[in-house]
PDB file of N, CA and C in Angstrom:
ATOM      1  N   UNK A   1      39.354  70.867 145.739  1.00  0.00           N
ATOM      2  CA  UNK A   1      38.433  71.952 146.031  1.00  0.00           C
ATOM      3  C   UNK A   1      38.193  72.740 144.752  1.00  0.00           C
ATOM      4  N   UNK A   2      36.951  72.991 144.524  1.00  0.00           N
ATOM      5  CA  UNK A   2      36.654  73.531 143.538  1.00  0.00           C
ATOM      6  C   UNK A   2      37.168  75.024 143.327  1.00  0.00           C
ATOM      7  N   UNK A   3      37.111  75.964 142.471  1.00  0.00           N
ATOM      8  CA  UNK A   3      36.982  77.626 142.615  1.00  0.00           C
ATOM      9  C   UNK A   3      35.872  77.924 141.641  1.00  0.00           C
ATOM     10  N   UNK A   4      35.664  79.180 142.370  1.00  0.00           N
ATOM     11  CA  UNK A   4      34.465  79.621 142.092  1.00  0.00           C
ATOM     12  C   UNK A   4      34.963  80.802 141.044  1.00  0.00           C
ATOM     13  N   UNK A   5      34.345  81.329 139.712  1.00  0.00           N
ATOM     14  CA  UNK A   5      35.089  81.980 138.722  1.00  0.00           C
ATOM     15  C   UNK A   5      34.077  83.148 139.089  1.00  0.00           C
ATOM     16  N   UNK A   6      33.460  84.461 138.490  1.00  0.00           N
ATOM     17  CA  UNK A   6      32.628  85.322 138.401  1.00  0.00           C
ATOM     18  C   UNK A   6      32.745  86.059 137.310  1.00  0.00           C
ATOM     19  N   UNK A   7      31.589  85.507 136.229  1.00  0.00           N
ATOM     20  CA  UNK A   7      32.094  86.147 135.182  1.00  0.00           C
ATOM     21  C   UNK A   7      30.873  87.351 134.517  1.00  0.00           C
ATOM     22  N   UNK A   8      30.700  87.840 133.581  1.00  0.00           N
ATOM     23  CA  UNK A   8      29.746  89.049 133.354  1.00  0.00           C
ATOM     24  C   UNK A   8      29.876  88.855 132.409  1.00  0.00           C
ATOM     25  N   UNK A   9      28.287  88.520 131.965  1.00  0.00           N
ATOM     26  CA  UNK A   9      27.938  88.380 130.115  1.00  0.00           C
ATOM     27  C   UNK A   9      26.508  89.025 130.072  1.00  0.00           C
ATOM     28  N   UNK A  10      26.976  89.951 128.877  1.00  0.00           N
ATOM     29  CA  UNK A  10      25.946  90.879 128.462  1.00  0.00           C
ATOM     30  C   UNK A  10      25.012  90.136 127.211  1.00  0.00           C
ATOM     31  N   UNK A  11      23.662  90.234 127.638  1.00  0.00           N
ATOM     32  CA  UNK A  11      23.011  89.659 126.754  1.00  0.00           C
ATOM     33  C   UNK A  11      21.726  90.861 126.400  1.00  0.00           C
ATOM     34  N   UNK A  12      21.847  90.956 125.312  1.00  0.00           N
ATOM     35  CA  UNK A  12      20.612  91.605 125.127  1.00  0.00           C
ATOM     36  C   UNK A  12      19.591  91.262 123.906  1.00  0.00           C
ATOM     37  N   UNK A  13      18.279  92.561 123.387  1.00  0.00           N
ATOM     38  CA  UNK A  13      17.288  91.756 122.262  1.00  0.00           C
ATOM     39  C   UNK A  13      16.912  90.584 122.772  1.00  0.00           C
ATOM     40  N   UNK A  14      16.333  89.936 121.531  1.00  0.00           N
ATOM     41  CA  UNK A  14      15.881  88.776 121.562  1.00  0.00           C
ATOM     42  C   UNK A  14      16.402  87.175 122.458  1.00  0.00           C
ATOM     43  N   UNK A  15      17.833  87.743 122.632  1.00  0.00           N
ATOM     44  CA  UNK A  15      18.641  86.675 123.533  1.00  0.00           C
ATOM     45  C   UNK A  15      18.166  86.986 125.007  1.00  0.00           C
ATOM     46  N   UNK A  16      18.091  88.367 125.626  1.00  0.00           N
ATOM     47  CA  UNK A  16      17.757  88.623 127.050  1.00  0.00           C
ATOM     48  C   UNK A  16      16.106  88.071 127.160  1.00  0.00           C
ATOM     49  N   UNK A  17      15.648  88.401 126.106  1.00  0.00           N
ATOM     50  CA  UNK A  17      13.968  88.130 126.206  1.00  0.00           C
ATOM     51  C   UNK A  17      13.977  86.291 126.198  1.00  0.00           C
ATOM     52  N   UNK A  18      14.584  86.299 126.205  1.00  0.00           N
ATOM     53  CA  UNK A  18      14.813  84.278 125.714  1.00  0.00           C
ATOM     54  C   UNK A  18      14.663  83.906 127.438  1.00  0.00           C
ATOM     55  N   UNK A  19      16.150  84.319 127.443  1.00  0.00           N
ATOM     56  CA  UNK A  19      16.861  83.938 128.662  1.00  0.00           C
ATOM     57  C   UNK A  19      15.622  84.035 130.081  1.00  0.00           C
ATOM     58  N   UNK A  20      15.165  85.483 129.948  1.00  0.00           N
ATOM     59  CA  UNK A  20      14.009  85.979 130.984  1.00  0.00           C
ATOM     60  C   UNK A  20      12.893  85.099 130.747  1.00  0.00           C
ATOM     61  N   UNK A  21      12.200  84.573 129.738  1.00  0.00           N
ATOM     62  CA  UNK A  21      11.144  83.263 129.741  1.00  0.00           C
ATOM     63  C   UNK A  21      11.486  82.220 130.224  1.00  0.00           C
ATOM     64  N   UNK A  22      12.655  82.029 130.404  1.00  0.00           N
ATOM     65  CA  UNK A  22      13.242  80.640 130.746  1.00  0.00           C
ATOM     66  C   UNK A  22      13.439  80.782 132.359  1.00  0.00           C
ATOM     67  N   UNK A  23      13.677  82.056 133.290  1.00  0.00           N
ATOM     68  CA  UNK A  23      13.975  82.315 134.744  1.00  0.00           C
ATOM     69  C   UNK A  23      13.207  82.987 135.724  1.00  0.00           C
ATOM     70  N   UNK A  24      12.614  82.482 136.888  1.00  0.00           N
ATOM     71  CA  UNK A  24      11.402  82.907 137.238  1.00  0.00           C
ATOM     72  C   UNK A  24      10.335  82.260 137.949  1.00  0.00           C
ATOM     73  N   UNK A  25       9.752  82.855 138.113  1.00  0.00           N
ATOM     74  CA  UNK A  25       8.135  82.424 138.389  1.00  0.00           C
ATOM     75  C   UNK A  25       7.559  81.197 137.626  1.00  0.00           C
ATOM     76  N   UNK A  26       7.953  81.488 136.221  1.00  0.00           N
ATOM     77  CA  UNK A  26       7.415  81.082 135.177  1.00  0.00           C
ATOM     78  C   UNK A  26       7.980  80.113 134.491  1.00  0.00           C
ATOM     79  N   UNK A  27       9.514  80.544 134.492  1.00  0.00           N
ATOM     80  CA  UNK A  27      10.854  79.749 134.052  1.00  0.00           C
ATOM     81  C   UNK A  27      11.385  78.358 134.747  1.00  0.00           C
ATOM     82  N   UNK A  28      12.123  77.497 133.788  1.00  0.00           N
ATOM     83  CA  UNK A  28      12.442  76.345 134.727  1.00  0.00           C
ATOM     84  C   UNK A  28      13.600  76.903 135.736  1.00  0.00           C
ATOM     85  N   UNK A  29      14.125  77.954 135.354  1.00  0.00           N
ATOM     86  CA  UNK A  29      15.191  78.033 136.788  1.00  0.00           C
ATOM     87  C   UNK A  29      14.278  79.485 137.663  1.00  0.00           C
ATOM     88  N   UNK A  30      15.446  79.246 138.524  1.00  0.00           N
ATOM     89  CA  UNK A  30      15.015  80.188 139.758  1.00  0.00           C
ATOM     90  C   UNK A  30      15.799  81.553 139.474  1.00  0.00           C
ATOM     91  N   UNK A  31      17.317  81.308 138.356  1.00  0.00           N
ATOM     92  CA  UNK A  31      17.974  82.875 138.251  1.00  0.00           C
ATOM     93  C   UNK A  31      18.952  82.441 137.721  1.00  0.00           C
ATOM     94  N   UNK A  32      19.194  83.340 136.751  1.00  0.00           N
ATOM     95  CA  UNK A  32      19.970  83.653 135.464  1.00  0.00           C
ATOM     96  C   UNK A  32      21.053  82.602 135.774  1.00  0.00           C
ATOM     97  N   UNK A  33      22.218  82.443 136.649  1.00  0.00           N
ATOM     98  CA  UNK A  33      23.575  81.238 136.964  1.00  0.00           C
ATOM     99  C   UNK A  33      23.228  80.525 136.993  1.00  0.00           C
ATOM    100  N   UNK A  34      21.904  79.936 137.819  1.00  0.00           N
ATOM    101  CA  UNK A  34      21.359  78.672 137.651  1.00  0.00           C
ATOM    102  C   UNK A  34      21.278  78.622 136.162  1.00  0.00           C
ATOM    103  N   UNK A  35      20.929  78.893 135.618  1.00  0.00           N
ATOM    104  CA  UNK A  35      20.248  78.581 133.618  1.00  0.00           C
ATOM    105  C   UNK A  35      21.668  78.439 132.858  1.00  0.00           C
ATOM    106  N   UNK A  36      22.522  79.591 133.316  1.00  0.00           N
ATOM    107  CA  UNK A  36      24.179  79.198 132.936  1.00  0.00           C
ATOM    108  C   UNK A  36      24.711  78.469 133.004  1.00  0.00           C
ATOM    109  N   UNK A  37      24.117  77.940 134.917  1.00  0.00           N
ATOM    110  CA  UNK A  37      25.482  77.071 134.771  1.00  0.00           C
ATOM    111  C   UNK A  37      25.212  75.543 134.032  1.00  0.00           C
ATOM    112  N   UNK A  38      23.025  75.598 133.838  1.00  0.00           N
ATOM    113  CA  UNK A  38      23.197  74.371 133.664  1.00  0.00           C
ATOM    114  C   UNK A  38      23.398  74.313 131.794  1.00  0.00           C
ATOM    115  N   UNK A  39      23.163  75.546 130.696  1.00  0.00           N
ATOM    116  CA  UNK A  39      24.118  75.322 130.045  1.00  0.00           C
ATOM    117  C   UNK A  39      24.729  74.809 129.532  1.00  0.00           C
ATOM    118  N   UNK A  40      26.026  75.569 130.680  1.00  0.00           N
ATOM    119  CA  UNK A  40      27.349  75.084 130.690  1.00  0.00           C
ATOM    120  C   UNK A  40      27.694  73.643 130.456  1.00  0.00           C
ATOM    121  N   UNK A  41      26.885  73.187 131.469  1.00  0.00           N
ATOM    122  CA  UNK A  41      27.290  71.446 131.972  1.00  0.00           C
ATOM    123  C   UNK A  41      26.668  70.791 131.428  1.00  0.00           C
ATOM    124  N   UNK A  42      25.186  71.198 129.919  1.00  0.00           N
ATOM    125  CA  UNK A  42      25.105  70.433 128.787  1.00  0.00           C
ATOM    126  C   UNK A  42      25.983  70.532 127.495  1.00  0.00           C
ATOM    127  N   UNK A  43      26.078  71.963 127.460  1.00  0.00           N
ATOM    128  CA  UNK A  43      27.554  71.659 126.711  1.00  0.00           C
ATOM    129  C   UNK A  43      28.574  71.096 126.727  1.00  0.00           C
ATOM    130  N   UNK A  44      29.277  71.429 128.333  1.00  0.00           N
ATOM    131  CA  UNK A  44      30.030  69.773 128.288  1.00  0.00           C
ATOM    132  C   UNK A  44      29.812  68.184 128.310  1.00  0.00           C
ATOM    133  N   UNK A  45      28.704  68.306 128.907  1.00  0.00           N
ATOM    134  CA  UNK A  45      28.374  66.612 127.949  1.00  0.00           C
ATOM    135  C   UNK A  45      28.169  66.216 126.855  1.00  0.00           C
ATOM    136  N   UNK A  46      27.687  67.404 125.996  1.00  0.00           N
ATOM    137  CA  UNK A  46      27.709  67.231 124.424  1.00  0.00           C
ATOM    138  C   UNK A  46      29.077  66.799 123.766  1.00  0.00           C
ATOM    139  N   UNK A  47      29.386  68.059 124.734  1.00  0.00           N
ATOM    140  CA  UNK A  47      31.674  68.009 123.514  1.00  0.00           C
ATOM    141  C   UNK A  47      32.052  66.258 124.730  1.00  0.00           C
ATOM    142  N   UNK A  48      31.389  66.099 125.894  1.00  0.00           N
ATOM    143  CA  UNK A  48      32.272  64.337 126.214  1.00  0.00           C
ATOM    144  C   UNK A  48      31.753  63.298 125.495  1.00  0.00           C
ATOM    145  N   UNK A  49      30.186  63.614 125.305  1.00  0.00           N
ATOM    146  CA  UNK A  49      29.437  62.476 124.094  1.00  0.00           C
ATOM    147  C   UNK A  49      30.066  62.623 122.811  1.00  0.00           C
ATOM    148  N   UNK A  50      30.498  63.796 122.220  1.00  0.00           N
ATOM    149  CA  UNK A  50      31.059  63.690 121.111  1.00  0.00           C
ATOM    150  C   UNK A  50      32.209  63.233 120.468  1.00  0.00           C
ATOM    151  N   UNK A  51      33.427  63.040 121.908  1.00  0.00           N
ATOM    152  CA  UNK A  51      34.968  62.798 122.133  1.00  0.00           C
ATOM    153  C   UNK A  51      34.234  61.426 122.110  1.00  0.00           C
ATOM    154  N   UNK A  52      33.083  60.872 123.054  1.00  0.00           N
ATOM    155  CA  UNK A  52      33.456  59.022 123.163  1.00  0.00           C
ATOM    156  C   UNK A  52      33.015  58.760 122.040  1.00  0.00           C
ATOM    157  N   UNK A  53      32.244  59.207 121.126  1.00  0.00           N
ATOM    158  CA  UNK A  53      31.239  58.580 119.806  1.00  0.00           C
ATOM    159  C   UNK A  53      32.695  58.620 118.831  1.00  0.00           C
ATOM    160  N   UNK A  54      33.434  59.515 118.907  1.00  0.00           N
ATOM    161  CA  UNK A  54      34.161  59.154 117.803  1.00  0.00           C
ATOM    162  C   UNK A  54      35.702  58.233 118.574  1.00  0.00           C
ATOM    163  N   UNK A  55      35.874  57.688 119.376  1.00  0.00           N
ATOM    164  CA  UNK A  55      36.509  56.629 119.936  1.00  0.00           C
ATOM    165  C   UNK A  55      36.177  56.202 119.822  1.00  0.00           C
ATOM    166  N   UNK A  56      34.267  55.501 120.119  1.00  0.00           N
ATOM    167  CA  UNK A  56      33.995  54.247 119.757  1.00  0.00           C
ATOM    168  C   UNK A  56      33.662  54.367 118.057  1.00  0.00           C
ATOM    169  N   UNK A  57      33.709  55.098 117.273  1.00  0.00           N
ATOM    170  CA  UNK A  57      33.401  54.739 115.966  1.00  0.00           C
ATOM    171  C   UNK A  57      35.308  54.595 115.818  1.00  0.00           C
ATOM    172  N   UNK A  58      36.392  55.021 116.073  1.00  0.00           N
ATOM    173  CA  UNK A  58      37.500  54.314 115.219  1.00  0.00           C
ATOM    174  C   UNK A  58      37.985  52.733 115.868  1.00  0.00           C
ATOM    175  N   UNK A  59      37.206  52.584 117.081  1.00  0.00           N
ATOM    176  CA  UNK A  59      37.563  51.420 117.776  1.00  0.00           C
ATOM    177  C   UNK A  59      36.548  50.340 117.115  1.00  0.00           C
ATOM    178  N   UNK A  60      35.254  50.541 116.395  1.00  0.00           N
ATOM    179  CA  UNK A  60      34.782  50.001 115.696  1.00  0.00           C
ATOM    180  C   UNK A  60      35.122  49.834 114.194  1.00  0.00           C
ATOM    181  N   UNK A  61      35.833  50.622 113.808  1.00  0.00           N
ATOM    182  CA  UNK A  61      36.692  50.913 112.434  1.00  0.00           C
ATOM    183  C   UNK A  61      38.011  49.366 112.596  1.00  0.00           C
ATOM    184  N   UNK A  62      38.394  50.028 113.491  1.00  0.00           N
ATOM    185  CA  UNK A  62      39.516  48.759 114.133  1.00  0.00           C
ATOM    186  C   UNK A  62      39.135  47.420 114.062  1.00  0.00           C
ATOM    187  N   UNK A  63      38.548  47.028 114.984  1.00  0.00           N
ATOM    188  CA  UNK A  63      37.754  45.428 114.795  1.00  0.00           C
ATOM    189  C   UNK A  63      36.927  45.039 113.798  1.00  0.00           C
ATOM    190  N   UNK A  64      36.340  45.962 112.998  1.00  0.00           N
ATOM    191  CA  UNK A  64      35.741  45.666 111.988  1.00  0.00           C
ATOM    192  C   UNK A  64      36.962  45.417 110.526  1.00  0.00           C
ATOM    193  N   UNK A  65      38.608  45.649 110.620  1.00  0.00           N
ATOM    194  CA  UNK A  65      39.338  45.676 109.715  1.00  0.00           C
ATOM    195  C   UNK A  65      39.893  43.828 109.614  1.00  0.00           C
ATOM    196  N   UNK A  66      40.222  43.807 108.396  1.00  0.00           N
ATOM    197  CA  UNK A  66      40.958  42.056 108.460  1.00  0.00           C
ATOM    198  C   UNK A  66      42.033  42.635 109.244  1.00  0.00           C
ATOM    199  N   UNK A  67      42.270  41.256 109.592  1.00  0.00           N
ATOM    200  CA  UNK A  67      43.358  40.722 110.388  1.00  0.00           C
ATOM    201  C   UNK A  67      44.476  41.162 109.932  1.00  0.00           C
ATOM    202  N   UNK A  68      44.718  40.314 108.633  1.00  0.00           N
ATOM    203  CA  UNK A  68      46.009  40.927 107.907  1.00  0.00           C
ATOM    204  C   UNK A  68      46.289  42.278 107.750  1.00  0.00           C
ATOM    205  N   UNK A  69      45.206  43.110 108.225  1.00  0.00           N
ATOM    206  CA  UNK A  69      45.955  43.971 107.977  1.00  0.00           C
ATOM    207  C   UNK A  69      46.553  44.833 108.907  1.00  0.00           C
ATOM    208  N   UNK A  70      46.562  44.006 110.202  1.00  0.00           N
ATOM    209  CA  UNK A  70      46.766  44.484 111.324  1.00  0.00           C
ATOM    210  C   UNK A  70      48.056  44.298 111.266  1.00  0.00           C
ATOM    211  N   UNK A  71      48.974  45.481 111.754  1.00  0.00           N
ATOM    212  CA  UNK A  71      50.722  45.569 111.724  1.00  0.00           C
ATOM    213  C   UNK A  71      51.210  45.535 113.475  1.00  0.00           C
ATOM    214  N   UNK A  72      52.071  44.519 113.600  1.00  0.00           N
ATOM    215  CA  UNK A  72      53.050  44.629 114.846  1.00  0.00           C
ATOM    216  C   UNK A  72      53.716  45.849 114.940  1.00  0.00           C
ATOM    217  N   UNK A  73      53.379  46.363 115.955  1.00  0.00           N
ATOM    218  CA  UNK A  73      54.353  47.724 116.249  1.00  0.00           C
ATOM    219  C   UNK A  73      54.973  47.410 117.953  1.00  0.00           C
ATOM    220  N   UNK A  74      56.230  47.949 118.280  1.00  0.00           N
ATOM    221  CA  UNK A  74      56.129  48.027 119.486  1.00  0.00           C
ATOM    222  C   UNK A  74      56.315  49.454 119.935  1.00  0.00           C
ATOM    223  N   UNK A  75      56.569  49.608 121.417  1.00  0.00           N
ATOM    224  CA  UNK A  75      55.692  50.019 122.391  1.00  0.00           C
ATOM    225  C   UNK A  75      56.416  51.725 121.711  1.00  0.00           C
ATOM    226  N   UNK A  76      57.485  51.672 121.061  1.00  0.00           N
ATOM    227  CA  UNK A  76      58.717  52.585 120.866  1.00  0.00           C
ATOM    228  C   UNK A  76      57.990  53.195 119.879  1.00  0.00           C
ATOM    229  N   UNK A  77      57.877  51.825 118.694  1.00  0.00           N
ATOM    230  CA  UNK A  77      56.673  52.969 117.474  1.00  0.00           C
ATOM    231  C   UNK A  77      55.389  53.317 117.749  1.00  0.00           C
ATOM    232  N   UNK A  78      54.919  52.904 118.449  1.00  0.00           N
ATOM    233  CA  UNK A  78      53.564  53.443 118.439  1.00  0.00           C
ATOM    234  C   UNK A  78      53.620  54.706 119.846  1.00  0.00           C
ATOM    235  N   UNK A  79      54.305  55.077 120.390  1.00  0.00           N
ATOM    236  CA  UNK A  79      55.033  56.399 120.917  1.00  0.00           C
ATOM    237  C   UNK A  79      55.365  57.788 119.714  1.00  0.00           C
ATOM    238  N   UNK A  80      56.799  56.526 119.506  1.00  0.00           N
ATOM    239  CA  UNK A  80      56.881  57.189 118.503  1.00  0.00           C
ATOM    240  C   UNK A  80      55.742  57.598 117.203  1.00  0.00           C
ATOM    241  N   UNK A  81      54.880  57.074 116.818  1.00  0.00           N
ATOM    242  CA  UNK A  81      53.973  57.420 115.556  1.00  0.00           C
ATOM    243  C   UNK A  81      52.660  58.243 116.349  1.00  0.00           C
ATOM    244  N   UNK A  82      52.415  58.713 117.577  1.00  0.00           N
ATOM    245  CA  UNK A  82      51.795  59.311 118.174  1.00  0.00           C
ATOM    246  C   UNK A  82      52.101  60.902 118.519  1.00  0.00           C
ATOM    247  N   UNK A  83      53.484  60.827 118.160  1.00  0.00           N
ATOM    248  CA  UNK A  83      54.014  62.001 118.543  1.00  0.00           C
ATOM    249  C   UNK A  83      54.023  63.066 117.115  1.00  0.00           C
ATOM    250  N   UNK A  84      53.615  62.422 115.938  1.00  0.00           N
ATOM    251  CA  UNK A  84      53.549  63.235 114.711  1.00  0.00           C
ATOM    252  C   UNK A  84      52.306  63.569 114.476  1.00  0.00           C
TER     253      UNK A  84
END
């Protein structure tokens, strides 16, 4: 189950005049939480697109390396070498 938070952010100037073109009649949302929350939930897809792009760029770093130079570790060191 989700919870619901309630939070209060003061915006004013040029940021309130932003925000108010964007909510409305006129605006793509219908009211100010709506515009927050959606936001919110492009910012977090930005920071999850940004976490997988750089997994897949060291997992491409990886397979793109020779062979040789790939080292046997077991399950103990690579625990262990994760923890520093």
């Amino acid at each position: 189950m989700s919870r619901t938070t309630t939070m209060t952010v003061r915006v004013s100037g040029a940021l309130s005049e932003f925000v108010a073109t964007n909510v409305g009649e006129d605006g793509a949302y219908e009211n100010v939480s709506e515009y927050i929350r959606d936001l919110i939930r492009r910012d977090k897809e930005r920071v999850e697109r940004e976490a997988f792009d750089r997994l897949k760029a060291e997992l491409n770093r990886a397979f793109a390396a020779p062979e040789e130079s790939y080292k046997s570790l077991t399950a103990a060191e690579v625990i262990a070498r994760n923890r520093t």
